[in-house]
N, C-alpha and C. Protein backbone atom coordinates (compact mmCIF):
# COMPACT_ATOMS: atom_id res chain seq x y z
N UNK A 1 0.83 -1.18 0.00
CA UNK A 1 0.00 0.00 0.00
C UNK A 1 0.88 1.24 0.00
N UNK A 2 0.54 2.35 -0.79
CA UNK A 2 1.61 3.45 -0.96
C UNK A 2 1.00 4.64 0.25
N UNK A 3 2.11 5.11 0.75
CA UNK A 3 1.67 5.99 1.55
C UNK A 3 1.58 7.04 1.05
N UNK A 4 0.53 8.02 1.90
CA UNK A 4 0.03 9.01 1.20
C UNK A 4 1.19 10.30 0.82
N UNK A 5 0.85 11.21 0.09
CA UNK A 5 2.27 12.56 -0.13
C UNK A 5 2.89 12.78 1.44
N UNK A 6 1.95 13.38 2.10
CA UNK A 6 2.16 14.18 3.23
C UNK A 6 3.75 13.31 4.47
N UNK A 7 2.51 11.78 4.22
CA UNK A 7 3.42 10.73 5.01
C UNK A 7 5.07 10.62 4.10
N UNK A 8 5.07 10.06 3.17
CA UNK A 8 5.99 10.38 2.32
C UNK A 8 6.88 11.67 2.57
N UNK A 9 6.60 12.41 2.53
CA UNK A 9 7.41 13.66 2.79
C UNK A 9 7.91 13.53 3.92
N UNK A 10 7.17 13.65 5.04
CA UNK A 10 7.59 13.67 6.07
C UNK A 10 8.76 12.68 6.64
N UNK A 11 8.64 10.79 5.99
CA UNK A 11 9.45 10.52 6.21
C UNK A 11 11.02 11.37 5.40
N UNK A 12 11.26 11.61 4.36
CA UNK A 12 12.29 12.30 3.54
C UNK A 12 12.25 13.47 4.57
N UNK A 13 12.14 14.18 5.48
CA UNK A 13 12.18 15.18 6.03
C UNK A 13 13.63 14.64 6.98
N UNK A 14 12.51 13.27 8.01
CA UNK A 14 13.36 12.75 9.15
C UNK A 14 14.58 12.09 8.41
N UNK A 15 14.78 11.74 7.04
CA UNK A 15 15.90 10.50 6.66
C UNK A 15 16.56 12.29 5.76
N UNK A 16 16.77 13.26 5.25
CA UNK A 16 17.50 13.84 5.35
C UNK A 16 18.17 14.42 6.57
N UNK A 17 17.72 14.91 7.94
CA UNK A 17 18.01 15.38 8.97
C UNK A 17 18.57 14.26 9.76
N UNK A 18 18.72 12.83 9.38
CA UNK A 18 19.41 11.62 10.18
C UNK A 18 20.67 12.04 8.92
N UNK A 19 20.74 12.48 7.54
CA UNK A 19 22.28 12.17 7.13
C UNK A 19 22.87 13.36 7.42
N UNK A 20 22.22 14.55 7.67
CA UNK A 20 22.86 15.94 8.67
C UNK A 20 23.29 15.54 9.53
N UNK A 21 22.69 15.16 10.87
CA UNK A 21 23.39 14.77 11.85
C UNK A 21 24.17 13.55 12.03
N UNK A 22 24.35 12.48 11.06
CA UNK A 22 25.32 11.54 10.83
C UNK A 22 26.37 12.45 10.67
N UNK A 23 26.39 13.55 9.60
CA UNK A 23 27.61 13.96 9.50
C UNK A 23 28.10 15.01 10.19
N UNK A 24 27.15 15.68 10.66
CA UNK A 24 27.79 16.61 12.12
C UNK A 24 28.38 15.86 12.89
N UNK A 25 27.73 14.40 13.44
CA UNK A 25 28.26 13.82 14.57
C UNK A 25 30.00 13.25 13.96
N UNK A 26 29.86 13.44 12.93
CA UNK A 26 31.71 12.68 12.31
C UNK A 26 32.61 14.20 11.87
N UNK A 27 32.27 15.09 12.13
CA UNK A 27 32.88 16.41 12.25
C UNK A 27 33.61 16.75 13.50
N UNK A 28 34.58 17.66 13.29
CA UNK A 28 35.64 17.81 14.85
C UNK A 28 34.48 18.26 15.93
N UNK A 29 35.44 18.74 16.70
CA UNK A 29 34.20 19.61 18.13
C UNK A 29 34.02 20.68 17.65
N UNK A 30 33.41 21.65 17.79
CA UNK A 30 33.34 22.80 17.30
C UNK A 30 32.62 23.31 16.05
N UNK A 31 32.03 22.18 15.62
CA UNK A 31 30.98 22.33 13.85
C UNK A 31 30.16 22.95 13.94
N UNK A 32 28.84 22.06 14.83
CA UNK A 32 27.81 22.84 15.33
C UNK A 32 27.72 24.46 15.61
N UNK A 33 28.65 24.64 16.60
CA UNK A 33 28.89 26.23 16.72
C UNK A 33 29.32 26.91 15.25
N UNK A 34 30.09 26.40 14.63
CA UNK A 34 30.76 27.03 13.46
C UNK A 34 29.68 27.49 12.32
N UNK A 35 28.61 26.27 12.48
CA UNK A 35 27.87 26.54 11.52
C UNK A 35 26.47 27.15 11.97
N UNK A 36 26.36 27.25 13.40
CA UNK A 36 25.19 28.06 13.64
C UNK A 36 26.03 29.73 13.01
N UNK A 37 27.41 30.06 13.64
CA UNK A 37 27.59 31.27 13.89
C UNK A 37 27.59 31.96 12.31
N UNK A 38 28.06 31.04 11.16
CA UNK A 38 27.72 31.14 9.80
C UNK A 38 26.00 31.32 9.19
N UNK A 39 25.27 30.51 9.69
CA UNK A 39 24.19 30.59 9.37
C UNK A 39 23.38 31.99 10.20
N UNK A 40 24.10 32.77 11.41
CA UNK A 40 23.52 33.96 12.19
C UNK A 40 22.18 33.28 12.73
N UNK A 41 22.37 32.17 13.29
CA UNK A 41 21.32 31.25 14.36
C UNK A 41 22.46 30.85 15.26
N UNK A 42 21.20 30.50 16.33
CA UNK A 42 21.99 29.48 18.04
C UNK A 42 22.24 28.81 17.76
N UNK A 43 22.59 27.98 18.38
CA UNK A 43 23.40 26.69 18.58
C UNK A 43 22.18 25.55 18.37
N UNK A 44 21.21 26.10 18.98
CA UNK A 44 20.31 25.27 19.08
C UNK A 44 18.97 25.35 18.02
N UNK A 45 19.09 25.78 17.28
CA UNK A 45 18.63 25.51 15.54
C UNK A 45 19.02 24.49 14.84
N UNK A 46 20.68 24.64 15.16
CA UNK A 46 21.25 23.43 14.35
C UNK A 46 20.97 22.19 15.36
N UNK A 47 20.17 22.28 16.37
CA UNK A 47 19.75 21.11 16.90
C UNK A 47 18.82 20.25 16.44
N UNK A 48 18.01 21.22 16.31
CA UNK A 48 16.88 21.52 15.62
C UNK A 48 16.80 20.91 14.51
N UNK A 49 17.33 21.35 13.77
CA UNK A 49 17.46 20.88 11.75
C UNK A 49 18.37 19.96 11.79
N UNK A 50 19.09 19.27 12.92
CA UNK A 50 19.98 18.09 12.57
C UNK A 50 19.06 16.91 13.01
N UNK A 51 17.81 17.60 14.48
CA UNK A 51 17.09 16.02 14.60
C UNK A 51 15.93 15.55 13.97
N UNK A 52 15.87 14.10 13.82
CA UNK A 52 14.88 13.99 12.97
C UNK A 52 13.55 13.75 13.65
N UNK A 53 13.36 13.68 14.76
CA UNK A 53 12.24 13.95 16.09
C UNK A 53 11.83 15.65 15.78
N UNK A 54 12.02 16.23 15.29
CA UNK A 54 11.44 17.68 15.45
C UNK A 54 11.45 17.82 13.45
N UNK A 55 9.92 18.40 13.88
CA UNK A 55 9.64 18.57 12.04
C UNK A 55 10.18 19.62 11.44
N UNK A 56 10.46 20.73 12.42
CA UNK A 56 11.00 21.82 11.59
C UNK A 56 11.88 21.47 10.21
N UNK A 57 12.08 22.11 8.82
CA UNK A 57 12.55 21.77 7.85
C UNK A 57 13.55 22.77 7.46
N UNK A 58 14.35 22.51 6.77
CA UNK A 58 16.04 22.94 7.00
C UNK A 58 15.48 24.16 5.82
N UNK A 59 15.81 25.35 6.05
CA UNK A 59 15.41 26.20 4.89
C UNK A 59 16.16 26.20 3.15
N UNK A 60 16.17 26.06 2.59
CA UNK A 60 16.81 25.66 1.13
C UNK A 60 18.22 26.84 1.18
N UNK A 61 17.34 28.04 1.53
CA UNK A 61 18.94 29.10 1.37
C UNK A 61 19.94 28.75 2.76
N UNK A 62 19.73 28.01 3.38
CA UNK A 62 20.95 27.57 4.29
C UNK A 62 21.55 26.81 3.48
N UNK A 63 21.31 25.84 2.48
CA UNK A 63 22.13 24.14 2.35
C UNK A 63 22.95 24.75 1.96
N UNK A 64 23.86 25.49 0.90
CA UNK A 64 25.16 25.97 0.15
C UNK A 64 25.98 26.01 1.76
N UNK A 65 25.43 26.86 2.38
CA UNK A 65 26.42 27.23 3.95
C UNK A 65 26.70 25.59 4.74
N UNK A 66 25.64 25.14 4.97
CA UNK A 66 25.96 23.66 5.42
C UNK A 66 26.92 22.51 4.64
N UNK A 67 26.32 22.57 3.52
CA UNK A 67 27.63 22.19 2.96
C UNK A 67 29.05 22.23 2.87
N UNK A 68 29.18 23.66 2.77
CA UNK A 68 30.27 24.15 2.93
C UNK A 68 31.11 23.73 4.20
N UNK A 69 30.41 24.20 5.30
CA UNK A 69 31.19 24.39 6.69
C UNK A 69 31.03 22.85 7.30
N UNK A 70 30.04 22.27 6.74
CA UNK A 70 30.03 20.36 7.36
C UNK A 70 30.93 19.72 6.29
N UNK A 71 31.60 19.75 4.93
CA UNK A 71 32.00 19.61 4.14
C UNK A 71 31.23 17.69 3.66
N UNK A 72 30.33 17.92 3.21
CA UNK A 72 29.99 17.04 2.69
C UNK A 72 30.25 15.65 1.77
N UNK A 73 30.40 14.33 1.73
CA UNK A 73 30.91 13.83 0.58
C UNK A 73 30.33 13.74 -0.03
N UNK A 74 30.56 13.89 -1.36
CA UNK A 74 29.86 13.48 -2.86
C UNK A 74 28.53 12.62 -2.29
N UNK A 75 28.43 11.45 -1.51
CA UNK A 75 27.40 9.77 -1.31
C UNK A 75 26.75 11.08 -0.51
N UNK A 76 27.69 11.36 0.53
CA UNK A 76 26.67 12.07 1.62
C UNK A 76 25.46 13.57 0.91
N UNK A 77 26.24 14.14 0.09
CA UNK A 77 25.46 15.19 0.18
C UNK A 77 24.31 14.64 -1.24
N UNK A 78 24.81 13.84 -1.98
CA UNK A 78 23.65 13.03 -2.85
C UNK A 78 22.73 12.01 -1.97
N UNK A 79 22.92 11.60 -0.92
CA UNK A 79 21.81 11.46 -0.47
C UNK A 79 20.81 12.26 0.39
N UNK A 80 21.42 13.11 0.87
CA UNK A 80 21.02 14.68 1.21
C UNK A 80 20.16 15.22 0.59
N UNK A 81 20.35 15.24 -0.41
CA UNK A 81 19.72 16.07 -2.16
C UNK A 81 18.35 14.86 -2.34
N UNK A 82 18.93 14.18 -2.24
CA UNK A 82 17.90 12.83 -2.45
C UNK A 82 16.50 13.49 -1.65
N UNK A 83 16.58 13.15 -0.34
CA UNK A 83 15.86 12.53 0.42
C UNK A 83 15.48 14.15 0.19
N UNK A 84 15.87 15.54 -0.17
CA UNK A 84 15.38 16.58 0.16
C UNK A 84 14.54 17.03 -0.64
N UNK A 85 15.11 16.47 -2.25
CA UNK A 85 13.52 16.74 -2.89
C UNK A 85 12.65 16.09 -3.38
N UNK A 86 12.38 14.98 -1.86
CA UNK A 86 11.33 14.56 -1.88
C UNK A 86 10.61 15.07 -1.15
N UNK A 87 11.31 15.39 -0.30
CA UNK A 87 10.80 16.57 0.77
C UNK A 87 9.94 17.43 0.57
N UNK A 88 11.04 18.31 -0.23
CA UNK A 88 10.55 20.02 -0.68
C UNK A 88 10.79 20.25 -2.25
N UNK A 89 9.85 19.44 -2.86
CA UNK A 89 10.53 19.17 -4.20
C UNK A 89 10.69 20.31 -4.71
N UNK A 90 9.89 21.54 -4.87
CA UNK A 90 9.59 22.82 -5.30
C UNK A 90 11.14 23.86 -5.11
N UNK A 91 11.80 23.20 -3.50
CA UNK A 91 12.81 24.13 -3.34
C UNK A 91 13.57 23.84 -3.62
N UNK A 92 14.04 22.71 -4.16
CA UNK A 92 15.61 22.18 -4.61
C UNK A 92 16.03 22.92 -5.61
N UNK A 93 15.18 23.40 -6.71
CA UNK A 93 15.67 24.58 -7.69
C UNK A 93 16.31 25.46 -7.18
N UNK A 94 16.27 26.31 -5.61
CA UNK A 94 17.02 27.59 -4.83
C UNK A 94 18.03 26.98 -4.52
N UNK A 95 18.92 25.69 -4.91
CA UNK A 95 20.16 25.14 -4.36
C UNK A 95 20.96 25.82 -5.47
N UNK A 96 21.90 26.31 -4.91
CA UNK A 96 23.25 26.60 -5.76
C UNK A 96 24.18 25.30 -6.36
N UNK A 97 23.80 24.10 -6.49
CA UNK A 97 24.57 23.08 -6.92
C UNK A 97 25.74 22.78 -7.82
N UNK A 98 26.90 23.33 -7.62
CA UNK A 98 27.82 23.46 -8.12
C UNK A 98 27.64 24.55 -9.07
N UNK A 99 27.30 25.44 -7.71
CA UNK A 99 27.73 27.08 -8.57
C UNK A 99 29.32 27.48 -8.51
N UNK A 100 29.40 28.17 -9.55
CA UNK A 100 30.98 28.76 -9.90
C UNK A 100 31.61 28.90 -8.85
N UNK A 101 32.87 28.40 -8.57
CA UNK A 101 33.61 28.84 -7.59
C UNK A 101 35.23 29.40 -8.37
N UNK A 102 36.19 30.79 -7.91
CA UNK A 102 37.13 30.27 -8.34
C UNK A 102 38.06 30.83 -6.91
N UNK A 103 39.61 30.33 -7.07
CA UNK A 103 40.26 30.37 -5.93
C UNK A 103 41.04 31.26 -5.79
N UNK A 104 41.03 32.31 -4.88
CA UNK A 104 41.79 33.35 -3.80
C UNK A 104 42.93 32.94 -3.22
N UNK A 105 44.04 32.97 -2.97
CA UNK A 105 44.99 32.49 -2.10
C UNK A 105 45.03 33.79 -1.32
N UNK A 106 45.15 33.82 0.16
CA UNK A 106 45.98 34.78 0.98
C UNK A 106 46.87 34.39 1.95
N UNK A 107 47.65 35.54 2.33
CA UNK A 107 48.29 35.17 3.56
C UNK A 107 48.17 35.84 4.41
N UNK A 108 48.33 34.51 5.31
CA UNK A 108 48.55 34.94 6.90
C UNK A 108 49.77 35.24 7.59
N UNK A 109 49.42 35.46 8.72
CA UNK A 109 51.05 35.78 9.71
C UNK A 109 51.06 34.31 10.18
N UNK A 110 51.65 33.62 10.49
CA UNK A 110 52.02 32.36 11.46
C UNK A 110 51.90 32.96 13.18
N UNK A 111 50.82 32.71 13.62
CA UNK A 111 50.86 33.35 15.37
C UNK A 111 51.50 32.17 15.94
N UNK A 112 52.47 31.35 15.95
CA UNK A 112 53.58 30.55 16.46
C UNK A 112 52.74 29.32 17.09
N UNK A 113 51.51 29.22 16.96
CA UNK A 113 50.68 28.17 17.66
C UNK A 113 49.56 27.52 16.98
N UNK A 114 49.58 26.30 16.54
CA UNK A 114 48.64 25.54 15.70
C UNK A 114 47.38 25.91 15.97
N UNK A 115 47.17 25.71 16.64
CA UNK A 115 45.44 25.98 17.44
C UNK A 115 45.21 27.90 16.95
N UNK A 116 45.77 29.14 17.36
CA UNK A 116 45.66 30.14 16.91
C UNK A 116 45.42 30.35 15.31
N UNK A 117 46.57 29.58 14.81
CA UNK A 117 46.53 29.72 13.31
C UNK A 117 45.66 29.15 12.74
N UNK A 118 44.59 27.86 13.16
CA UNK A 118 42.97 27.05 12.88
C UNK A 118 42.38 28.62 13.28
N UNK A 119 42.30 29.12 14.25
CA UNK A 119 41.31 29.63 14.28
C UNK A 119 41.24 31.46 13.85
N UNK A 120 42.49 31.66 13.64
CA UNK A 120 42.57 32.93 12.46
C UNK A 120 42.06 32.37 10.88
N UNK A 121 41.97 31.06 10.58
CA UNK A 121 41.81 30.78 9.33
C UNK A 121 40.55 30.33 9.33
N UNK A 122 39.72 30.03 10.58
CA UNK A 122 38.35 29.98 10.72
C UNK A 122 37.75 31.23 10.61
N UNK A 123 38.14 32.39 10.93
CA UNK A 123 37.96 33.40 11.14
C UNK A 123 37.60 34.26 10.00
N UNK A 124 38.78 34.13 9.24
CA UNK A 124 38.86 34.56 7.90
C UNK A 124 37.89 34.22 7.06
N UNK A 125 37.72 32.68 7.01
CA UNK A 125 36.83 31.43 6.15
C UNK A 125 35.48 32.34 6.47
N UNK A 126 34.79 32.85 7.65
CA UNK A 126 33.59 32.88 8.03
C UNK A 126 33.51 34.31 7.45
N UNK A 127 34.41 35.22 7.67
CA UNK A 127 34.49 36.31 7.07
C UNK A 127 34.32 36.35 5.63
N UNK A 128 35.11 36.15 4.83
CA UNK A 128 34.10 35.36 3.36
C UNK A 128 32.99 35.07 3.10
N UNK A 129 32.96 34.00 3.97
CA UNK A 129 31.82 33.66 3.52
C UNK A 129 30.42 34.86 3.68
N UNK A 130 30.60 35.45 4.77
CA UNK A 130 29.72 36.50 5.08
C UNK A 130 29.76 37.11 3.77
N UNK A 131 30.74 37.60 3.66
CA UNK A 131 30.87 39.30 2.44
C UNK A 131 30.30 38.65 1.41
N UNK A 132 30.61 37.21 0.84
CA UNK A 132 30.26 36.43 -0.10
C UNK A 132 28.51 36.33 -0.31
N UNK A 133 28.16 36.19 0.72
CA UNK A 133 26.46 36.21 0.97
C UNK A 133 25.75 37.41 0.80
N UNK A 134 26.88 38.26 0.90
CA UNK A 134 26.14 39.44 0.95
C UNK A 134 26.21 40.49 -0.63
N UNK A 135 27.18 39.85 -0.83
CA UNK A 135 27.53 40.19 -2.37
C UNK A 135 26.15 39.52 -3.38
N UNK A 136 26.06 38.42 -3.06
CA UNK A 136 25.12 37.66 -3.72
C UNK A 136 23.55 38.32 -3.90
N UNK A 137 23.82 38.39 -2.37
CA UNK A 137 22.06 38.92 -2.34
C UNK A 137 21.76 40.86 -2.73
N UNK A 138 23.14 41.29 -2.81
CA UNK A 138 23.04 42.49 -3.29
C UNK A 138 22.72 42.89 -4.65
N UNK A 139 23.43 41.59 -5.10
CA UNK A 139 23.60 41.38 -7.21
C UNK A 139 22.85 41.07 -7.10
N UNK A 140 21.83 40.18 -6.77
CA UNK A 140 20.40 39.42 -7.06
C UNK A 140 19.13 40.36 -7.35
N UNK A 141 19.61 41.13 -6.60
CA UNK A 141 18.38 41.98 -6.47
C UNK A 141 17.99 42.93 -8.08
C-alpha cells in the first residue's frame, strides 16, 4: 500500500536530517557552533534541523552554507539532495549546486601556535563567507 504525499514527505524530512546529523556527529568539536555562527542562528537551531524527532525543515537558502562548513561527501550530500527533494521538491531549484567557484589564495602571519593559526583561518573562512552572501544577495536583487 503506498503511503500518502504528506506521510511520504515527512518521512524524507526525518531520513535527510538523520544524514545531517550523521555527519555533524563525524565532524571535529566545534561544527555545530561554526555553523550556527555562519548561518547567524543558536546553537540550538542546528539542533533543531539536525534532529529527525522535530519537524521543523532545514530552509533551502541555508544548504550551500551547510555544505560548505560540514564539508559534505559526494554519497553524503547526494543522499542529502535525495531525500530533500522529496521533501521540498519545489525548493531544490534555490540550491546553488555546483555554482561557480574560483580560488583566492591569501596570507597569513604564522601566530607561532597551531590551534591560533585554525582559528585565524576559521575566522577569515567565516568572514568570506559572510561578504560572499552578501555580495550575492546584493547582485540578485
Amino acid at each position: 500500500m503506498a503511503k500518502p504525499e504528506a506521510f511520504a514527505s515527512e518521512d524524507a524530512v526525518t531520513e535527510y536530517k538523520a544524514v545531517l546529523r550523521t555527519v555533524l556527529d563525524q565532524r571535529p568539536s566545534g561544527t555545530r557552533q561554526r555553523l550556527a555562527t555562519a548561518l547567524g542562528k543558536n546553537r540550538s537551531f542546528i539542533s533543531q534541523i539536525s534532529n529527525p524527532a522535530y519537524s521543523v525543515p532545514i530552509p533551502a537558502r541555508h544548504l550551500d552554507v551547510i555544505f560548505e562548513i560540514c564539508h559534505f561527501s559526494v554519497d553524503e550530500r547526494q543522499a542529502f539532495l535525495s531525500a530533500y527533494g522529496r521533501a521540498h521538491p519545489r525548493r531544490l531549484n534555490l540550491i546553488k549546486d555546483g555554482a561557480p567557484t574560483r580560488e583566492h589564495r591569501i596570507r597569513l602571519p604564522d601566530l607561532g601556535d597551531e590551534a591560533r593559526n585554525r582559528e585565524l583561518e576559521r575566522v577569515v573562512d567565516e568572514f568570506i563567507q559572510k561578504v560572499t552572501r552578501l555580495f550575492e544577495q546584493t547582485w540578485s536583487r
